[in-house]
PDB file of N, CA and C in Angstrom:
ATOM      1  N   UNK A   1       0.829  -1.200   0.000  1.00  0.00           N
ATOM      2  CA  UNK A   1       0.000   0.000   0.000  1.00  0.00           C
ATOM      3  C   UNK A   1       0.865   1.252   0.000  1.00  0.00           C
ATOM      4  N   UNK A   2       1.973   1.210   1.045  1.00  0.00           N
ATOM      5  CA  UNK A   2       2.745   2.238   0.725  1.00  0.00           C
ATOM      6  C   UNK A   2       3.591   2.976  -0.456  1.00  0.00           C
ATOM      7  N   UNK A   3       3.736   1.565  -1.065  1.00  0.00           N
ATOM      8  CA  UNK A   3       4.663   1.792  -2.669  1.00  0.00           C
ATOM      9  C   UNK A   3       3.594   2.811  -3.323  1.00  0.00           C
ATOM     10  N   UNK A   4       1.973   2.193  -3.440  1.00  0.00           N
ATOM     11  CA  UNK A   4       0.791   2.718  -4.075  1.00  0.00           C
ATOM     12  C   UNK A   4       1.275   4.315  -4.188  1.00  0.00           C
ATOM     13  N   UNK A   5       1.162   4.843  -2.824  1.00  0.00           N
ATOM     14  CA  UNK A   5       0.677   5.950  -2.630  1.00  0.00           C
ATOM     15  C   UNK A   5       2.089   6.810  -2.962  1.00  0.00           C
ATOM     16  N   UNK A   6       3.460   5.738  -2.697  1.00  0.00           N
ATOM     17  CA  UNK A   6       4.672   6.581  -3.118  1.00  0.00           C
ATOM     18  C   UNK A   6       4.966   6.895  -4.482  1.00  0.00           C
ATOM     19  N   UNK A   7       4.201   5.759  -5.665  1.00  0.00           N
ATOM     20  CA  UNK A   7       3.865   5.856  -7.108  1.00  0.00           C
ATOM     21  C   UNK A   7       2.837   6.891  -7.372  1.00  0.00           C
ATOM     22  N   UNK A   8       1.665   7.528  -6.539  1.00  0.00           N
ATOM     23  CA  UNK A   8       1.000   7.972  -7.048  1.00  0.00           C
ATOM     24  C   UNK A   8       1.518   9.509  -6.925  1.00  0.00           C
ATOM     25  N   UNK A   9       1.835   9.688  -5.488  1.00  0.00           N
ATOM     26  CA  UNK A   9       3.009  10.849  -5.010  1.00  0.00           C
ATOM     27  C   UNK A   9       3.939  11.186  -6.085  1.00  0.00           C
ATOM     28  N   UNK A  10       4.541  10.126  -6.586  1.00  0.00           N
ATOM     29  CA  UNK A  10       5.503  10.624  -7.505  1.00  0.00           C
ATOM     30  C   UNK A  10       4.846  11.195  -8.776  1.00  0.00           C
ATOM     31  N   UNK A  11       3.884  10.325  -9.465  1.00  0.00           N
ATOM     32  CA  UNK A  11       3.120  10.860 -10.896  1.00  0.00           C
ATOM     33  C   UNK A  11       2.683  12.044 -10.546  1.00  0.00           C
ATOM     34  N   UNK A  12       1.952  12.419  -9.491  1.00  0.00           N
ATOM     35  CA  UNK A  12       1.256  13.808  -9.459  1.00  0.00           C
ATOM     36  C   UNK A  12       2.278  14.935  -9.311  1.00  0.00           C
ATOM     37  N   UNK A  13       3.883  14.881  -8.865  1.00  0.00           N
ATOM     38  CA  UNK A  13       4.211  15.671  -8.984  1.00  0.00           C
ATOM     39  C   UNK A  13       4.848  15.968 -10.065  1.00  0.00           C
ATOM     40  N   UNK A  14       5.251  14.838 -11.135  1.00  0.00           N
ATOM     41  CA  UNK A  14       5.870  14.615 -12.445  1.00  0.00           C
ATOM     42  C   UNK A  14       4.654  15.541 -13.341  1.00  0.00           C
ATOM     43  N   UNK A  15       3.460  15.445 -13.083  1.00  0.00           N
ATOM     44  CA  UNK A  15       2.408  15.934 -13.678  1.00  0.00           C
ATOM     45  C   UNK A  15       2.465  17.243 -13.472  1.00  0.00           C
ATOM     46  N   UNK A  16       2.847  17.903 -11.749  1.00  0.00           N
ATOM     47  CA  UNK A  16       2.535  19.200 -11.687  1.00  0.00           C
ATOM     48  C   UNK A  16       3.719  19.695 -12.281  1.00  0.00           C
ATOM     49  N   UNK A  17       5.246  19.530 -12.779  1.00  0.00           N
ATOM     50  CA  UNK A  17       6.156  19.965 -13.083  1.00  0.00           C
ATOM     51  C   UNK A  17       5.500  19.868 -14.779  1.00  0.00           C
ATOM     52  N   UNK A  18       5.254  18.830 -15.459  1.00  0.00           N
ATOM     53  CA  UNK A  18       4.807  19.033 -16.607  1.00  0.00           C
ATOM     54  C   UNK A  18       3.761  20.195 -16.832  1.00  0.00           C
ATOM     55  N   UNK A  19       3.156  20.303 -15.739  1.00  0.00           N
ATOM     56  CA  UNK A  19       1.971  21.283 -16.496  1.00  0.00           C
ATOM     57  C   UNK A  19       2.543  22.960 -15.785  1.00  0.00           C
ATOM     58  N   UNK A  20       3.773  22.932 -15.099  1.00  0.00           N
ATOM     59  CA  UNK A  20       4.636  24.054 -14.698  1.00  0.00           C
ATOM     60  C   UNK A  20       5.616  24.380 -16.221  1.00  0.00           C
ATOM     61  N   UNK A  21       5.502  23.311 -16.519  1.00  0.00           N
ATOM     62  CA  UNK A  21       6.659  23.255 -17.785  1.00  0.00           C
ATOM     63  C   UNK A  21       5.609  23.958 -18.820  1.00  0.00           C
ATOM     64  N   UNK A  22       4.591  23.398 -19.403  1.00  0.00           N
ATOM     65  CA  UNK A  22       3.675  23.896 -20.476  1.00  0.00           C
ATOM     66  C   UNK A  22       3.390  25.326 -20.011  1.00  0.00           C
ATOM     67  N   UNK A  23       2.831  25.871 -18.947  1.00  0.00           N
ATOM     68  CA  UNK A  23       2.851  27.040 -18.514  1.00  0.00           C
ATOM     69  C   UNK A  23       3.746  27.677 -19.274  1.00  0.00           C
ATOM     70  N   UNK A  24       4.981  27.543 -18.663  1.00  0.00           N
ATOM     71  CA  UNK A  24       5.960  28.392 -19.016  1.00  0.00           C
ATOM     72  C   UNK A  24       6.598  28.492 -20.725  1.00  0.00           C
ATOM     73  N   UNK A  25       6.032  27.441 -21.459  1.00  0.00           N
ATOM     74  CA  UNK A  25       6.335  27.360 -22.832  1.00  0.00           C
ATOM     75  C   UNK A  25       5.229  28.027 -23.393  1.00  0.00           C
ATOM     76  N   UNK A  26       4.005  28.027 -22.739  1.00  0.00           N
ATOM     77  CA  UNK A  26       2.673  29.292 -23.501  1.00  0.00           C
ATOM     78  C   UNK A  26       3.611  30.711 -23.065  1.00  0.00           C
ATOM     79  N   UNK A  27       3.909  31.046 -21.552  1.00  0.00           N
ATOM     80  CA  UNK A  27       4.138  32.129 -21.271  1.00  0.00           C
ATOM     81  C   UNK A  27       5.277  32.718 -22.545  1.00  0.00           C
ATOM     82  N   UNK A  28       6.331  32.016 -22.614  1.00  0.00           N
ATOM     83  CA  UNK A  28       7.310  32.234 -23.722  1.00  0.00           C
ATOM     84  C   UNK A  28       6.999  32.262 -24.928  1.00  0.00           C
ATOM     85  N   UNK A  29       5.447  31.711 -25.836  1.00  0.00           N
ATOM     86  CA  UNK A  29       5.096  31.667 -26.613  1.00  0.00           C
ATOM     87  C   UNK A  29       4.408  32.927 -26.910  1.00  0.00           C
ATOM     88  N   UNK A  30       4.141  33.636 -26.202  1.00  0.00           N
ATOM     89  CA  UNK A  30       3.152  34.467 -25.709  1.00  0.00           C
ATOM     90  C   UNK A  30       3.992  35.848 -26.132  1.00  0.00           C
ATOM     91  N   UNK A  31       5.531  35.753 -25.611  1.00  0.00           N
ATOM     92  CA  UNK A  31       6.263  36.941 -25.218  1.00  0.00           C
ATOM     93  C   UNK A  31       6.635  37.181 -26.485  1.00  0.00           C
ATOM     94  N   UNK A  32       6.726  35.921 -27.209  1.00  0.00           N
ATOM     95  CA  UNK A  32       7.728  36.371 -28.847  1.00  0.00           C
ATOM     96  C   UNK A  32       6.431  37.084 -29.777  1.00  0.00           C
ATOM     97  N   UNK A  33       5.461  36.111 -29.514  1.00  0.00           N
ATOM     98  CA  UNK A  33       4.048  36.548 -30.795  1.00  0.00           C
ATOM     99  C   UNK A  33       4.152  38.409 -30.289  1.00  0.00           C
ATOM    100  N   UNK A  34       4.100  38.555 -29.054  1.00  0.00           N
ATOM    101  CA  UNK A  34       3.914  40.065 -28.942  1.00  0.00           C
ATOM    102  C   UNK A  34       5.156  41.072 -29.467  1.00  0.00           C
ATOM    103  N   UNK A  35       6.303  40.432 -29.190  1.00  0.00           N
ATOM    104  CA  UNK A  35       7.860  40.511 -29.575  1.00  0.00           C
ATOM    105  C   UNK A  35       7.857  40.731 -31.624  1.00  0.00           C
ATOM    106  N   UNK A  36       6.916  39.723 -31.962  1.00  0.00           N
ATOM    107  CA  UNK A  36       6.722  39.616 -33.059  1.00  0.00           C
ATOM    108  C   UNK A  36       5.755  41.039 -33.637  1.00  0.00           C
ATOM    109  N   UNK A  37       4.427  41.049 -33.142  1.00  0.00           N
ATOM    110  CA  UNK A  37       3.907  41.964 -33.848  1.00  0.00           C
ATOM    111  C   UNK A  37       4.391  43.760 -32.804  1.00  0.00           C
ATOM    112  N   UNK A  38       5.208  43.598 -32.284  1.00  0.00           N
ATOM    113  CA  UNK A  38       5.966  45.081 -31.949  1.00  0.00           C
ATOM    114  C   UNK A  38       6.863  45.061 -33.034  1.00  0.00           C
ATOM    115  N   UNK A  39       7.856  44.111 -34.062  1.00  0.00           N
ATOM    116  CA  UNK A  39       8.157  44.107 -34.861  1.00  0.00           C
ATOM    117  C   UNK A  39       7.591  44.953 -35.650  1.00  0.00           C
ATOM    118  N   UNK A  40       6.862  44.194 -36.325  1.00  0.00           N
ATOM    119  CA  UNK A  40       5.742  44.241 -37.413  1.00  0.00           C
ATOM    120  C   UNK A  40       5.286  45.550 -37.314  1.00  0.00           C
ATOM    121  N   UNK A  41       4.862  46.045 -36.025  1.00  0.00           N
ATOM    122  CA  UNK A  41       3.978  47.550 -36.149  1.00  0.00           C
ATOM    123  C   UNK A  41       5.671  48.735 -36.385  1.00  0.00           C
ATOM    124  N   UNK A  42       6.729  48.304 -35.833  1.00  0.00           N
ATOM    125  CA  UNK A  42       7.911  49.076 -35.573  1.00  0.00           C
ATOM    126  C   UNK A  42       8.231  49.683 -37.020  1.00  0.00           C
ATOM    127  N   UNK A  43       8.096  48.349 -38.049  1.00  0.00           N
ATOM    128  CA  UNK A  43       8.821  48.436 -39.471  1.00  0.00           C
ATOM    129  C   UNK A  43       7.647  49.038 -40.240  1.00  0.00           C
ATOM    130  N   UNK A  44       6.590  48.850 -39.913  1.00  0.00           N
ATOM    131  CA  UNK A  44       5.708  49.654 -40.701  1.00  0.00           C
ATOM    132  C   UNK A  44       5.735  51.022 -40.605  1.00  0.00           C
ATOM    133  N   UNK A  45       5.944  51.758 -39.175  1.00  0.00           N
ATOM    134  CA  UNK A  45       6.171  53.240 -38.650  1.00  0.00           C
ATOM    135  C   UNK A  45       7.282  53.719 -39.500  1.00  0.00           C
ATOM    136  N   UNK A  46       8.712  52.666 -39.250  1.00  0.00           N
ATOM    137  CA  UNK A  46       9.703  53.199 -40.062  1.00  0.00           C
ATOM    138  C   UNK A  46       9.433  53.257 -41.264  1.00  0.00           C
ATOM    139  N   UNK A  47       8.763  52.171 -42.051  1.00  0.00           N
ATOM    140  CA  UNK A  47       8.827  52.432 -43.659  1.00  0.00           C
ATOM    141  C   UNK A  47       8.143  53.707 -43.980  1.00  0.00           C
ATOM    142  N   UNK A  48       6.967  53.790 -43.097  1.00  0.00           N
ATOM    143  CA  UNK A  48       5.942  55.563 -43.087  1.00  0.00           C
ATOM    144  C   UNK A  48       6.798  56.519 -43.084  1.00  0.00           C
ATOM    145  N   UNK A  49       7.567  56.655 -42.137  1.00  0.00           N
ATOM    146  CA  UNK A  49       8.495  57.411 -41.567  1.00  0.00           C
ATOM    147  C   UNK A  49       9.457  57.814 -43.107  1.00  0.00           C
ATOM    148  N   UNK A  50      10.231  56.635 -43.375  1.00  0.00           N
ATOM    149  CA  UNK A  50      11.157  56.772 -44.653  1.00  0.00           C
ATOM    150  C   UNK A  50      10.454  57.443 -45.598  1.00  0.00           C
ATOM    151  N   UNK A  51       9.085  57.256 -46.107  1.00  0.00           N
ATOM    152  CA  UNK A  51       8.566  57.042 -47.125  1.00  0.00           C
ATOM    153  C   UNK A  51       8.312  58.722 -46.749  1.00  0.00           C
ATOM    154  N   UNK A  52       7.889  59.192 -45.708  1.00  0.00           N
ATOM    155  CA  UNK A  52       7.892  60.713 -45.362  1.00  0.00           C
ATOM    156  C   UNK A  52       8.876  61.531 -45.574  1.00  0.00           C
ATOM    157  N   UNK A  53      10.322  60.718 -45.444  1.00  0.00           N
ATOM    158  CA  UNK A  53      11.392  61.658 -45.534  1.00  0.00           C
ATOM    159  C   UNK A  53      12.062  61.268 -46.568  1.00  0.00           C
ATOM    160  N   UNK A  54      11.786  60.545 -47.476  1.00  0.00           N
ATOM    161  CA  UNK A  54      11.916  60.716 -49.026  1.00  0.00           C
ATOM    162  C   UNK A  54      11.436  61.457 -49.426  1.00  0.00           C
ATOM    163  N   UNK A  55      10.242  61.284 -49.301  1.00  0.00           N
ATOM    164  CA  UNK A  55       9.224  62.665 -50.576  1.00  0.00           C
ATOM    165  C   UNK A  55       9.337  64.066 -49.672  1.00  0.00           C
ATOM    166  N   UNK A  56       9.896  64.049 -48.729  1.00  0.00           N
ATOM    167  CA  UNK A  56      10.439  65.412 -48.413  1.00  0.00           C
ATOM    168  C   UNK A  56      11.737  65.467 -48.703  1.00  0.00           C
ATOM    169  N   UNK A  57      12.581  64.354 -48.669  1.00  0.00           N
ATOM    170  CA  UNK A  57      13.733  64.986 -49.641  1.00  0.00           C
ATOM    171  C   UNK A  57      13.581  65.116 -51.023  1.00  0.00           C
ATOM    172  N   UNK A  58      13.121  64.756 -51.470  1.00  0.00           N
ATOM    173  CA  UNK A  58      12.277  65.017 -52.909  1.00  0.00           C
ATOM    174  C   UNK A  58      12.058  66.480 -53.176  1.00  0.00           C
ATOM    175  N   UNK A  59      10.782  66.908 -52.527  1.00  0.00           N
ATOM    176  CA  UNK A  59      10.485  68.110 -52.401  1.00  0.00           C
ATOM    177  C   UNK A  59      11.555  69.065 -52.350  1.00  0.00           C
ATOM    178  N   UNK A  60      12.372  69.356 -51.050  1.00  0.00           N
ATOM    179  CA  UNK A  60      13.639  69.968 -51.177  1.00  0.00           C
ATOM    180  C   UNK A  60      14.051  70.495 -52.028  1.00  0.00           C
ATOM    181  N   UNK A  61      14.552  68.971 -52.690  1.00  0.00           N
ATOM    182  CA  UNK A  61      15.468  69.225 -53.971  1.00  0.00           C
ATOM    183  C   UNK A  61      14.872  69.070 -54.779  1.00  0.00           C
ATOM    184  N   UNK A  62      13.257  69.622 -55.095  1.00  0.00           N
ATOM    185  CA  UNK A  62      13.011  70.299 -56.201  1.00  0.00           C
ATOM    186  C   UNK A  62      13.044  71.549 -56.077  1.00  0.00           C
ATOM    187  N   UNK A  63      12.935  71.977 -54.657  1.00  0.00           N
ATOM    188  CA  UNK A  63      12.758  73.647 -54.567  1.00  0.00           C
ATOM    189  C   UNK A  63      14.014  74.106 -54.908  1.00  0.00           C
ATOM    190  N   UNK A  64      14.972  73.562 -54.768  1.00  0.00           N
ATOM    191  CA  UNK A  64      16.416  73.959 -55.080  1.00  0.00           C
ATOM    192  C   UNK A  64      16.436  74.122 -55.891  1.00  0.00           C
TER     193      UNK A  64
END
């Protein structure tokens, strides 16, 4: 009976480390997707950004 309960002792905590483990692989999954679209919104600002200070260097140097 004792083995029982020292087998079952052991699975439940093998279980709570597994589902400590998945936790922490959503949490990390979680950090890049956001990591990802701060990307995504970053390079779009810059390309706006470029695309602003082209056609104002443009402009410029037509007024010149």
């Amino acid at each position: 009976m004792q083995d029982l309960v020292s087998d079952a002792t052991e699975m439940l905590s093998e279980m709570e480390g597994a589902e400590a483990e998945i936790r922490l692989l959503r949490n990390l999954c979680n950090m890049l997707s956001q990591q990802k679209q701060q990307q995504k919104k970053k390079k779009k600002k810059d390309e706006k950004s470029g695309a602003v200070s082209r056609s104002a260097a443009a402009d410029s140097q037509e007024q010149q």
